[in-house]
N, C-alpha and C. Protein backbone atom coordinates (compact mmCIF):
# COMPACT_ATOMS: atom_id res chain seq x y z
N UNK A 1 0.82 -1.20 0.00
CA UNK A 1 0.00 0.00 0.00
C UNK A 1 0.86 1.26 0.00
N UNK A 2 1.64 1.16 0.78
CA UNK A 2 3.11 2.73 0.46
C UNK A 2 3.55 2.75 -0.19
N UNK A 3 3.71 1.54 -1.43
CA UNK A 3 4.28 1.81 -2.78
C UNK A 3 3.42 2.77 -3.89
N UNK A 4 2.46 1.81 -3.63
CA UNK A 4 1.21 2.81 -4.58
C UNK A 4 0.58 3.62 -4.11
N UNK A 5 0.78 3.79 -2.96
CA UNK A 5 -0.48 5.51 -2.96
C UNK A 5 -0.06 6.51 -1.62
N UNK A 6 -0.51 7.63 -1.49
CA UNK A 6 0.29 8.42 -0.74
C UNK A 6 -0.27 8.47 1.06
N UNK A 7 0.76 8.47 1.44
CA UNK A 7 0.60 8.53 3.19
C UNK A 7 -0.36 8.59 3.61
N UNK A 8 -1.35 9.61 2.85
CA UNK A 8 -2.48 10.58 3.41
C UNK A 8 -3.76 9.42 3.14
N UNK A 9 -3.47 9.34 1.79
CA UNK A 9 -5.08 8.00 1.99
C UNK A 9 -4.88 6.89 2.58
N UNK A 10 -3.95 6.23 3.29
CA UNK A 10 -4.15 5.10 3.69
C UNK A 10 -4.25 5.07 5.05
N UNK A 11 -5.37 4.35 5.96
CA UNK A 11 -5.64 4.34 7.34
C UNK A 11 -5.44 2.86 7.93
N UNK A 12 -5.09 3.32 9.45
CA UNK A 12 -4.65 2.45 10.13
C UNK A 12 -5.69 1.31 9.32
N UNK A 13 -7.08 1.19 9.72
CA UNK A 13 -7.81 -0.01 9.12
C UNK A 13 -7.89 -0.41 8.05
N UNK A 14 -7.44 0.11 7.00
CA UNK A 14 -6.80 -0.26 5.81
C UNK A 14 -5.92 -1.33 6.02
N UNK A 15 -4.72 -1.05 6.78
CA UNK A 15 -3.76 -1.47 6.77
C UNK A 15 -3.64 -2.98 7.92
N UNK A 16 -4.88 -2.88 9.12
CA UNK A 16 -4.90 -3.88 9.63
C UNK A 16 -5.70 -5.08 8.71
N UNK A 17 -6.33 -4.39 8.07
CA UNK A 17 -7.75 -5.16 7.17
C UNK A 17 -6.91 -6.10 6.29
N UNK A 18 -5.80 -5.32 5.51
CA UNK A 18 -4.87 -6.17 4.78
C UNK A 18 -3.95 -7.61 4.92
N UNK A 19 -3.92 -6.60 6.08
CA UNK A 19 -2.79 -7.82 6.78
C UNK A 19 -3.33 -8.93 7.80
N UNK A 20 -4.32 -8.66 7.77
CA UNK A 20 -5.43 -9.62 8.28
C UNK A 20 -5.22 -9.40 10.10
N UNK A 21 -5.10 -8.05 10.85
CA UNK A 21 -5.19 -7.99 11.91
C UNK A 21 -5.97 -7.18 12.26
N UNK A 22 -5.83 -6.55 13.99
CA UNK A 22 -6.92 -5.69 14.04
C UNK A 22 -5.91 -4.20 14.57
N UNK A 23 -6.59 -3.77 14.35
CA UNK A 23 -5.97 -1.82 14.87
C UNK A 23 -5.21 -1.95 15.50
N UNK A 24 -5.92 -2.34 16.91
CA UNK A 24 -4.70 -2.41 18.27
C UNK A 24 -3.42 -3.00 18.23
N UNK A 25 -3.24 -4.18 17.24
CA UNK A 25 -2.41 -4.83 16.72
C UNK A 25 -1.32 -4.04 16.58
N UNK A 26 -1.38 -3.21 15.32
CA UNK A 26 -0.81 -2.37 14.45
C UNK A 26 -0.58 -0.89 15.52
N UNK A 27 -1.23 -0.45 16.46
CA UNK A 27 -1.02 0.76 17.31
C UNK A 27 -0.12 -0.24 18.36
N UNK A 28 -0.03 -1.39 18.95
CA UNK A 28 0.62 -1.69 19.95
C UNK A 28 2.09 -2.27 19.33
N UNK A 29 1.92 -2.53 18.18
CA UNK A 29 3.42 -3.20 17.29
C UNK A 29 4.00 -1.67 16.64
N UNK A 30 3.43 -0.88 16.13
CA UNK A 30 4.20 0.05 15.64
C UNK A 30 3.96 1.55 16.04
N UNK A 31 2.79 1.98 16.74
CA UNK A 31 2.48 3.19 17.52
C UNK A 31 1.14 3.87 16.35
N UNK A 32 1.19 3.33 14.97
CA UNK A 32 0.77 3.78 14.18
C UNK A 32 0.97 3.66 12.98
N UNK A 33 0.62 4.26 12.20
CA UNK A 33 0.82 4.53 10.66
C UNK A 33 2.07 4.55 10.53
N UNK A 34 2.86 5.93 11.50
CA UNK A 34 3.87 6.89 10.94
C UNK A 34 5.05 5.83 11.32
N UNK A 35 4.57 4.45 12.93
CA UNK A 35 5.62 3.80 13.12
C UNK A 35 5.68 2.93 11.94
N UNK A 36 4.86 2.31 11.67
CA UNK A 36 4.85 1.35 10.52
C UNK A 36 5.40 1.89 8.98
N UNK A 37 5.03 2.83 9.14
CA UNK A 37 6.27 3.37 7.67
C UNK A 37 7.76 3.60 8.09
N UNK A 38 7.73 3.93 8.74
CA UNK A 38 8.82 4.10 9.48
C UNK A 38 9.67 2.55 9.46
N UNK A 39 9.02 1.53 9.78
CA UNK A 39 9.93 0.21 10.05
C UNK A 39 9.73 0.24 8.59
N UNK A 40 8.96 0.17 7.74
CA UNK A 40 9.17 -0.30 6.48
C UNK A 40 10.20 0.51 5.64
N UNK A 41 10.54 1.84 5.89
CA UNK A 41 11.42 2.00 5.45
C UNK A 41 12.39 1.98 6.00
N UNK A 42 13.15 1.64 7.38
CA UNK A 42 14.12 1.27 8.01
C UNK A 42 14.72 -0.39 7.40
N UNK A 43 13.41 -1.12 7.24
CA UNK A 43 13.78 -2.58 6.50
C UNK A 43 14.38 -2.48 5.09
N UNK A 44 13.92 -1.27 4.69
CA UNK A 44 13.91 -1.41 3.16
C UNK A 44 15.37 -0.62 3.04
N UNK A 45 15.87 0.22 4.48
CA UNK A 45 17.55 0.68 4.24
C UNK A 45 18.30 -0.76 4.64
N UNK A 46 18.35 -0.73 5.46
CA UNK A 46 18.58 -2.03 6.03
C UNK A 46 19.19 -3.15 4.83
N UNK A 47 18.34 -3.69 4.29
CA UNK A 47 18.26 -4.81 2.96
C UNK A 47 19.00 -3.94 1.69
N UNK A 48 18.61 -2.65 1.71
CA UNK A 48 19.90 -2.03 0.48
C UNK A 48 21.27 -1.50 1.26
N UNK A 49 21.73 -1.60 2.48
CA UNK A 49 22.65 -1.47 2.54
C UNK A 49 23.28 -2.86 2.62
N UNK A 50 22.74 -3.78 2.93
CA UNK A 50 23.12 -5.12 3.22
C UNK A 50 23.76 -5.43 1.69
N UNK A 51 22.79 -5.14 0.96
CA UNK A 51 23.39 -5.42 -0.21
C UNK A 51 24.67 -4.76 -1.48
N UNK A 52 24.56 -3.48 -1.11
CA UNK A 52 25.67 -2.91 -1.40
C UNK A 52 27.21 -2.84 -0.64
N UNK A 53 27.00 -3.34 0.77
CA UNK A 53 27.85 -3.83 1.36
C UNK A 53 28.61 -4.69 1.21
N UNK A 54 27.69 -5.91 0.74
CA UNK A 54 28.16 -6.95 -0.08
C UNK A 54 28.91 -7.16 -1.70
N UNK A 55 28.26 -5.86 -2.20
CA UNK A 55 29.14 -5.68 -3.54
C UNK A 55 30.67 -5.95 -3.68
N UNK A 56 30.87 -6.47 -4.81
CA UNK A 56 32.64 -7.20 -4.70
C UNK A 56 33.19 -5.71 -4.87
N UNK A 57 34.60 -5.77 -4.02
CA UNK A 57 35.63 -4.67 -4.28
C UNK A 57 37.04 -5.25 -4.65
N UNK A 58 37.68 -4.73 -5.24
CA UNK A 58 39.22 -4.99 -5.95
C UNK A 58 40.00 -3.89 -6.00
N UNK A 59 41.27 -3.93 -6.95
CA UNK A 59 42.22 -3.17 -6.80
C UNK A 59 41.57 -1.97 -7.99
N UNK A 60 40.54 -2.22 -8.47
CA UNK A 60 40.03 -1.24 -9.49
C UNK A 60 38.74 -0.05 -9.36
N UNK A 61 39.00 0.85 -8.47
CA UNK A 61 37.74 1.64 -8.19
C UNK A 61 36.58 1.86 -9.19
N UNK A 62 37.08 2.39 -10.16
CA UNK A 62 35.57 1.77 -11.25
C UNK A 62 35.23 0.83 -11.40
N UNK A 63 35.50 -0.34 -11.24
CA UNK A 63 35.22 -1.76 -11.32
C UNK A 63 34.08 -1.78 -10.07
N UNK A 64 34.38 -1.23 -8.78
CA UNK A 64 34.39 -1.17 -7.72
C UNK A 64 32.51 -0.36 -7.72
N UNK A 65 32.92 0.81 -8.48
CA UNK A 65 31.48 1.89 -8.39
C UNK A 65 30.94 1.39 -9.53
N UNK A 66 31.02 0.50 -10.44
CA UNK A 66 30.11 -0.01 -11.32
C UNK A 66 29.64 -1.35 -10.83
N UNK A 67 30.29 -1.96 -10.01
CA UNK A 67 29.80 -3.23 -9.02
C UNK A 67 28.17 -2.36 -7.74
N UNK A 68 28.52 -1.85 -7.28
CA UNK A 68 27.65 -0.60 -6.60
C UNK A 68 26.76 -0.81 -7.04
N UNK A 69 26.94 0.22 -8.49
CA UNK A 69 25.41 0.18 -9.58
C UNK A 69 24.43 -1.43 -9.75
N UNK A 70 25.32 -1.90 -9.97
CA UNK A 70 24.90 -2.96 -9.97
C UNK A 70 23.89 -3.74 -9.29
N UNK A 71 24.46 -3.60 -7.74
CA UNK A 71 24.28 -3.99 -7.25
C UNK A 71 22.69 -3.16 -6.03
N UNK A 72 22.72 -1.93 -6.38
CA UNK A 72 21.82 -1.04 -6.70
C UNK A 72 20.79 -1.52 -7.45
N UNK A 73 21.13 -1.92 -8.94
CA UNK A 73 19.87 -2.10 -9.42
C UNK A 73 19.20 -3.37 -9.08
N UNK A 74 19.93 -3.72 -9.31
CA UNK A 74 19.54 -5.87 -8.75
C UNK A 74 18.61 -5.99 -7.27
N UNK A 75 19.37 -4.71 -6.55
CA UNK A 75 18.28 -4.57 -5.58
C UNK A 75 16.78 -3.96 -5.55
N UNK A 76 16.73 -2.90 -6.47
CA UNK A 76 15.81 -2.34 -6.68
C UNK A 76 14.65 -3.24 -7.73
N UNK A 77 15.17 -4.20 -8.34
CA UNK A 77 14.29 -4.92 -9.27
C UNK A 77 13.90 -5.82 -8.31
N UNK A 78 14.81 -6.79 -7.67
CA UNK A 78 14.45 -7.55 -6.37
C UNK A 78 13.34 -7.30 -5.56
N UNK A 79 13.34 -5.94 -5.17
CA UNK A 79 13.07 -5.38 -4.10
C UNK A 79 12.16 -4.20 -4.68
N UNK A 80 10.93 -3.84 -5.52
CA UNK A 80 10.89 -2.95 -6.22
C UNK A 80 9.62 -2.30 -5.42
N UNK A 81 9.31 -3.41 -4.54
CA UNK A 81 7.79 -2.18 -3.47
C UNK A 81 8.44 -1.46 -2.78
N UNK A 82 9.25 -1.98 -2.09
CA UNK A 82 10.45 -1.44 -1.08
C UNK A 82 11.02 -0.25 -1.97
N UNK A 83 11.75 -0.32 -2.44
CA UNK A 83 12.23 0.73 -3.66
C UNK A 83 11.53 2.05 -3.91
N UNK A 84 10.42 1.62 -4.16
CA UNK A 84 9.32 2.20 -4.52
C UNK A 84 9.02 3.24 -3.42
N UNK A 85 8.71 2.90 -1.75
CA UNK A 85 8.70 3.22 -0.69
C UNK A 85 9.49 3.87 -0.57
N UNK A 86 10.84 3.67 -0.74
CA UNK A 86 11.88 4.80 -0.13
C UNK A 86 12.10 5.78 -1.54
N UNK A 87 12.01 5.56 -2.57
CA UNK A 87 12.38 6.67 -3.40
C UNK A 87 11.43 6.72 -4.62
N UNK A 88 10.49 6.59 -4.25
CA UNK A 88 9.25 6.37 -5.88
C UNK A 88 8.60 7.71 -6.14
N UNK A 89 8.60 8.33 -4.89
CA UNK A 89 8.05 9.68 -4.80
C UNK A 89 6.43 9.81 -4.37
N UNK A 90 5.84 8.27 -4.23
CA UNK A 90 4.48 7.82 -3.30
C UNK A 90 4.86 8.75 -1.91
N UNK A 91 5.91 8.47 -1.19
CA UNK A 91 6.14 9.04 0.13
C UNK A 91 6.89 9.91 0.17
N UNK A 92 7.01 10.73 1.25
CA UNK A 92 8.54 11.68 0.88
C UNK A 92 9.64 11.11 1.05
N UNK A 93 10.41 11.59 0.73
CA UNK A 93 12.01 11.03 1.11
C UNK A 93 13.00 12.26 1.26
N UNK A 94 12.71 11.93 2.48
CA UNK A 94 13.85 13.14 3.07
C UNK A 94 15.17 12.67 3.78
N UNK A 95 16.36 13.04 3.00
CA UNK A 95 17.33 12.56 3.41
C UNK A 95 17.85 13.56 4.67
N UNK A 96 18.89 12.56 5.51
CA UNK A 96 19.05 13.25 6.45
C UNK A 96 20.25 14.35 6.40
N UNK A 97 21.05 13.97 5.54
CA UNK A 97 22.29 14.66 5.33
C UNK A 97 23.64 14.04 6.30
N UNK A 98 22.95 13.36 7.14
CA UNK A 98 23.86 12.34 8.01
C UNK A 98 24.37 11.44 7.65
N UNK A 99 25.49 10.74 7.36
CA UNK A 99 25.31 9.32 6.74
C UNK A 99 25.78 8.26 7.92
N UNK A 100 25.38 7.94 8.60
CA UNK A 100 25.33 6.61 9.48
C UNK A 100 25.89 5.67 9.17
N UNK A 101 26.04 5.00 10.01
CA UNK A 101 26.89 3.12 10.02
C UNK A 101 26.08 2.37 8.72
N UNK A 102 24.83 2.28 8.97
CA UNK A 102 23.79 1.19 7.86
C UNK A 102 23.08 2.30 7.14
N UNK A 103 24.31 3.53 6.44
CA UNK A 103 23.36 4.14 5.69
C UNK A 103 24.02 3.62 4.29
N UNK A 104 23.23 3.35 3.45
CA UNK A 104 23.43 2.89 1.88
C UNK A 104 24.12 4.11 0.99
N UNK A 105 24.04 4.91 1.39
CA UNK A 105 25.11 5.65 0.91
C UNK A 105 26.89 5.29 1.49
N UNK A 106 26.79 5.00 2.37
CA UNK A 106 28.21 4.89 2.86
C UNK A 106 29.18 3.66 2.45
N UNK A 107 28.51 2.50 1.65
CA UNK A 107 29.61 1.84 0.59
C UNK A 107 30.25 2.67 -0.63
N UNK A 108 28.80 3.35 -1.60
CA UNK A 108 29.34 4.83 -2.44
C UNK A 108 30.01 5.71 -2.34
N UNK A 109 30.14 6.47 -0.62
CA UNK A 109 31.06 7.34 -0.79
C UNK A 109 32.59 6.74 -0.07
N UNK A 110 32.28 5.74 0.36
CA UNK A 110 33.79 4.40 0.86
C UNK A 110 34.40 4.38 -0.60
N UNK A 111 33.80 4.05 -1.73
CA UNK A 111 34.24 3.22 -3.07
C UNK A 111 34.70 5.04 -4.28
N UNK A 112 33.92 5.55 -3.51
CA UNK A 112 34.56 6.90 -4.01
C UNK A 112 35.39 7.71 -3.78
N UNK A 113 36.08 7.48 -2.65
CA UNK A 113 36.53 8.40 -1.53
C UNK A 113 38.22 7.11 -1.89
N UNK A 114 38.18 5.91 -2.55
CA UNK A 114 39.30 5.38 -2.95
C UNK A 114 39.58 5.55 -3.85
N UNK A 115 38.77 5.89 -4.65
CA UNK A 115 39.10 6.67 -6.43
C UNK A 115 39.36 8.08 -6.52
N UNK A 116 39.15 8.87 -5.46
CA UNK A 116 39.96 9.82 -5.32
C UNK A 116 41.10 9.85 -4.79
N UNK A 117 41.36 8.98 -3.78
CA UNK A 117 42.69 8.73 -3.51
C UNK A 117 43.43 8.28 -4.38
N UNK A 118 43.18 7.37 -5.15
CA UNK A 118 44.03 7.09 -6.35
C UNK A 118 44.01 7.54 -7.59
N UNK A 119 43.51 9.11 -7.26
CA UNK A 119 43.07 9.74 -8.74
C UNK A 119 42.64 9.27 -9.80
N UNK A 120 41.70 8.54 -9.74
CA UNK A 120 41.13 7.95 -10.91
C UNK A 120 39.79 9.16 -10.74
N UNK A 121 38.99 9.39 -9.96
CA UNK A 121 38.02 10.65 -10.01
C UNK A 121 38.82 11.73 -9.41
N UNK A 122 37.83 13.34 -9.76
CA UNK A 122 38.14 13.97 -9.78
C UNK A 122 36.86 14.63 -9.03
N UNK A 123 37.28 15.42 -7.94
CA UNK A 123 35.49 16.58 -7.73
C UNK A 123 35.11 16.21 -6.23
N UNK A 124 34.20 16.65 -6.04
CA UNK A 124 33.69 16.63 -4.51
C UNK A 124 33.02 15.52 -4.54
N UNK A 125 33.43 14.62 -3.50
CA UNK A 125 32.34 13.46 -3.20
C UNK A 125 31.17 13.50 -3.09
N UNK A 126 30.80 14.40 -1.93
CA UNK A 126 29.31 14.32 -2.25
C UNK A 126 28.96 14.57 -3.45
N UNK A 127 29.14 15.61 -4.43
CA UNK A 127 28.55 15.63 -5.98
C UNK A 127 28.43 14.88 -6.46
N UNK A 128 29.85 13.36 -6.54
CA UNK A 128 30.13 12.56 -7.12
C UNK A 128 28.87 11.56 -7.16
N UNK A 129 28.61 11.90 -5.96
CA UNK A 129 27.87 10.50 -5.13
C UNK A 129 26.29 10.95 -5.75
N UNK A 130 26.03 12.14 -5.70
CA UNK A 130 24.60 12.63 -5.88
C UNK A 130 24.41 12.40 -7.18
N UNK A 131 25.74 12.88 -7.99
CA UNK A 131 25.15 12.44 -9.55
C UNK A 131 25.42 10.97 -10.02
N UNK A 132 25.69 10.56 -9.54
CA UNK A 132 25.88 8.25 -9.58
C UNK A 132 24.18 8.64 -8.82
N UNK A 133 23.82 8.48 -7.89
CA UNK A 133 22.77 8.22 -7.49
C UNK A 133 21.51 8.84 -8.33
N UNK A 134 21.73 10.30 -8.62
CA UNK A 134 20.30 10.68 -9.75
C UNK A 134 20.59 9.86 -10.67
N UNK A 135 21.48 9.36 -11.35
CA UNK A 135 21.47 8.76 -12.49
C UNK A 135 20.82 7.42 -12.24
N UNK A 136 21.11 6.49 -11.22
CA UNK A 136 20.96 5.00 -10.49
C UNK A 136 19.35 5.79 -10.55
N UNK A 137 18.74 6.21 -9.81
CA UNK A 137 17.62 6.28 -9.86
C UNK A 137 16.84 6.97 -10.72
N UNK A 138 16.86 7.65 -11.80
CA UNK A 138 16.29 8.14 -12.84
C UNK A 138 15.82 6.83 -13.79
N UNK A 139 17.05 5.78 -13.77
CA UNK A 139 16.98 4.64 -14.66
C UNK A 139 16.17 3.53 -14.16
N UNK A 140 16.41 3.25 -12.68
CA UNK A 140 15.60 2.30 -12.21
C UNK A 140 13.77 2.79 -12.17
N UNK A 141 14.00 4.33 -11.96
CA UNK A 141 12.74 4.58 -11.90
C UNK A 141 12.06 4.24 -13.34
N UNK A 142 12.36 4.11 -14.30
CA UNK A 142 12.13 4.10 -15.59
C UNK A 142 11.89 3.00 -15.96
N UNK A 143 12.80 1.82 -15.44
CA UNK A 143 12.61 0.60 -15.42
C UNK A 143 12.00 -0.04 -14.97
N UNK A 144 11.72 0.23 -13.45
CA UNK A 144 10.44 0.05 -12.36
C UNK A 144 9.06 0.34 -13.23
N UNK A 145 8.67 1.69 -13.97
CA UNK A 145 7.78 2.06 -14.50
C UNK A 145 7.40 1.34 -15.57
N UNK A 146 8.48 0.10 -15.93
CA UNK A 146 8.20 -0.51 -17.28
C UNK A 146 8.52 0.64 -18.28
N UNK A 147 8.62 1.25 -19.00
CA UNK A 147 9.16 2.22 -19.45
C UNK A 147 10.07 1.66 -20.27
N UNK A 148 11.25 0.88 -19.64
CA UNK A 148 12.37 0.38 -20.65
C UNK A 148 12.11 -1.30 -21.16
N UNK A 149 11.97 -1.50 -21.98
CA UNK A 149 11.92 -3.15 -21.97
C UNK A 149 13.16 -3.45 -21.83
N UNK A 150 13.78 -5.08 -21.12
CA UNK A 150 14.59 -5.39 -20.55
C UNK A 150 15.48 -5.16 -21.01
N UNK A 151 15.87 -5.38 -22.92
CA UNK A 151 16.99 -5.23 -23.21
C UNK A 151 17.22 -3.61 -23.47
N UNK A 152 16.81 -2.85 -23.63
CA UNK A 152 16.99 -1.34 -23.58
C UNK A 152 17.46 -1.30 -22.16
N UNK A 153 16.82 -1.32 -21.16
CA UNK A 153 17.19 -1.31 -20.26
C UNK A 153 18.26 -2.07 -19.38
N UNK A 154 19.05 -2.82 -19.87
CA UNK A 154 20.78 -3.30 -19.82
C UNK A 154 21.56 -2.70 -20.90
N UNK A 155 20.82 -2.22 -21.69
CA UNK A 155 22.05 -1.30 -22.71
C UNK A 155 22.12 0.19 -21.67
N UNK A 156 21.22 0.72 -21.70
CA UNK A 156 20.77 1.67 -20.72
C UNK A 156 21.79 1.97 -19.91
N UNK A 157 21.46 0.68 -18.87
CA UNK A 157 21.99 0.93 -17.59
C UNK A 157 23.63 1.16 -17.84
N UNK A 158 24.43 0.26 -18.14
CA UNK A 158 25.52 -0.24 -18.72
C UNK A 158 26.23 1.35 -19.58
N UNK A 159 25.49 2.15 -20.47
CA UNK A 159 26.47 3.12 -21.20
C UNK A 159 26.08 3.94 -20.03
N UNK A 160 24.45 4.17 -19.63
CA UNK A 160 24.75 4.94 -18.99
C UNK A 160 25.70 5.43 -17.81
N UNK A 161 25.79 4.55 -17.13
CA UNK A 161 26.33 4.47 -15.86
C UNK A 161 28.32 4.84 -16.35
N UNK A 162 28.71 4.07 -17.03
CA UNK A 162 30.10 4.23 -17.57
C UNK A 162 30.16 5.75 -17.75
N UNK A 163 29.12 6.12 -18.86
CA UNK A 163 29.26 7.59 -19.12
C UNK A 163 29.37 8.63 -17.59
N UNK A 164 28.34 8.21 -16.62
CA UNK A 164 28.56 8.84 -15.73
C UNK A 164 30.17 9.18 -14.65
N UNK A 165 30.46 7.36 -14.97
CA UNK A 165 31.48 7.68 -14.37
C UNK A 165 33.01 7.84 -15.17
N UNK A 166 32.61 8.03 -15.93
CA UNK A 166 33.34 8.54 -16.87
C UNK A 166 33.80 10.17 -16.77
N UNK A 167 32.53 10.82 -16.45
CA UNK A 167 32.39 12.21 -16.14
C UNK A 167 32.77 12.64 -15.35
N UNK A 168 33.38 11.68 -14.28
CA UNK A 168 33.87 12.45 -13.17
C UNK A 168 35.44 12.43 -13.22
N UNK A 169 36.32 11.32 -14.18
CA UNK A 169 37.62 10.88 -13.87
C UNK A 169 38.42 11.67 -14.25
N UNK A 170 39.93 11.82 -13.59
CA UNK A 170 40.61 12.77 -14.07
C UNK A 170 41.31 12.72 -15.53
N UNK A 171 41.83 13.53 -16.14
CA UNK A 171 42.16 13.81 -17.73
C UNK A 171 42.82 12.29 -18.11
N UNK A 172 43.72 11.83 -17.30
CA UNK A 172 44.56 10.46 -17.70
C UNK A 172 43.36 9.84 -17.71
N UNK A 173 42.76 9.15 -16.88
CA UNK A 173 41.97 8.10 -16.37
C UNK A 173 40.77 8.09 -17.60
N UNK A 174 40.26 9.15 -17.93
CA UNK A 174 39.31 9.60 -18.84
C UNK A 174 40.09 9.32 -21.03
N UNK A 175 41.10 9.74 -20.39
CA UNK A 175 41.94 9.12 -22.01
C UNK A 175 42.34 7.90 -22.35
N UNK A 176 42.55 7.22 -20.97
CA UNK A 176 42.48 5.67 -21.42
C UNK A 176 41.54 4.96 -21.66
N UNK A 177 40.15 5.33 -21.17
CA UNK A 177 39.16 4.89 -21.33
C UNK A 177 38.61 5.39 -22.62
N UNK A 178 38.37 6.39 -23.07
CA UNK A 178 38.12 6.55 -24.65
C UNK A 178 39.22 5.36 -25.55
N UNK A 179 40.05 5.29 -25.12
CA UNK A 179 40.84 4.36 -25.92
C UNK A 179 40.34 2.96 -26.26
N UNK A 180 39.75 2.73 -25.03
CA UNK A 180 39.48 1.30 -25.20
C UNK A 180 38.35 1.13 -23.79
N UNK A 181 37.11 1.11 -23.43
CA UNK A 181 36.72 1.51 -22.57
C UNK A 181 36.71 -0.16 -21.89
N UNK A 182 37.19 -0.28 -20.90
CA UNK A 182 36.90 -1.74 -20.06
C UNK A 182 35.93 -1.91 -19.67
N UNK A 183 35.34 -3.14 -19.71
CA UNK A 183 33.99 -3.62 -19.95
C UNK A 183 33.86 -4.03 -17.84
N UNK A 184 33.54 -3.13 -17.50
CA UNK A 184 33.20 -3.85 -15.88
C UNK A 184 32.58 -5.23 -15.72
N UNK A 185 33.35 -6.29 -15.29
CA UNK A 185 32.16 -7.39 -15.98
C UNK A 185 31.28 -7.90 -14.28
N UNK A 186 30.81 -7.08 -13.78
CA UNK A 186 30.17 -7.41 -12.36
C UNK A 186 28.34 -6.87 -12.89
């Protein structure tokens, strides 16, 4: 029900009716509505950081932030009510600007924050991170929407994402890759 429709129409008895309980249930397990969205989107960080956590890392930082993406989208197709919930635009999503221990941002700016050390990117992390992420989610949203059929949507993902990070690397890093662009194979 928080995937498809907004905060405001859905009531506690809605939501016990669904799930086959009664009110008190749902007020004594979560305080309410606002607790119960609340755990659902705490589950739904939770399970995408778990999983980007898990993304393989190596001696190759783009290898590294295109494993991410990856692993980003695989979650979001997996996981696409959830998805939906935290960034579909059904609910708000207000970030905190904090990034925490189990926040899903903090494998991205870990895997970025080594590609600047080894000059392979170039620029402010957070930017880095915000434009990998509008891009990660502009596409999934598109894909989620059905919008892309599957194979558009692995060509898609794939130039797009390179191009992005392409955009950020410094002048060397960026000329070898026009040369011959390496195929991330994660």
């Amino acid at each position: 029900m928080f995937a498809t429709r907004p905060r405001e129409s859905i009531t506690v008895r809605a939501l016990a009716a669904a799930a086959g309980t009664s009110t008190a249930a749902l007020y004594s397990l979560f305080g309410g509505k606002d607790g119960l969205i609340g755990e659902v989107r705490d589950r739904a960080v939770t399970g995408l950081f778990k999983d980007l956590s898990a993304a393989p890392t190596s001696d190759d930082p783009l290898a590294d932030l295109y494993a991410l993406a990856v692993a980003y989208r695989r979650w979001g197709r997996e996981h696409s009510h959830l998805y939906t919930v935290l960034f579909g635009g059904v609910q708000s999503f207000e970030p905190s600007g904090v990034v925490g221990t189990g926040d899903p941002v903090r494998p991205l700016i870990a895997a970025i924050d080594r590609a600047l050390s080894a000059s392979v990117l170039a620029g402010d992390a957070t930017s880095i991170a915000l434009s990998i992420w509008v891009t990660l989610h502009g596409l999934m949203t598109l894909e989620l929407a059905g919008a892309l059929d599957t194979a558009t949507a692995e060509t898609t993902f794939r130039s797009t994402i390179l191009a992005t990070l392409r955009g950020w690397t410094t002048p060397t890093v960026f000329s070898t890759l026009r040369r011959g662009e390496p195929a991330p194979s994660r």
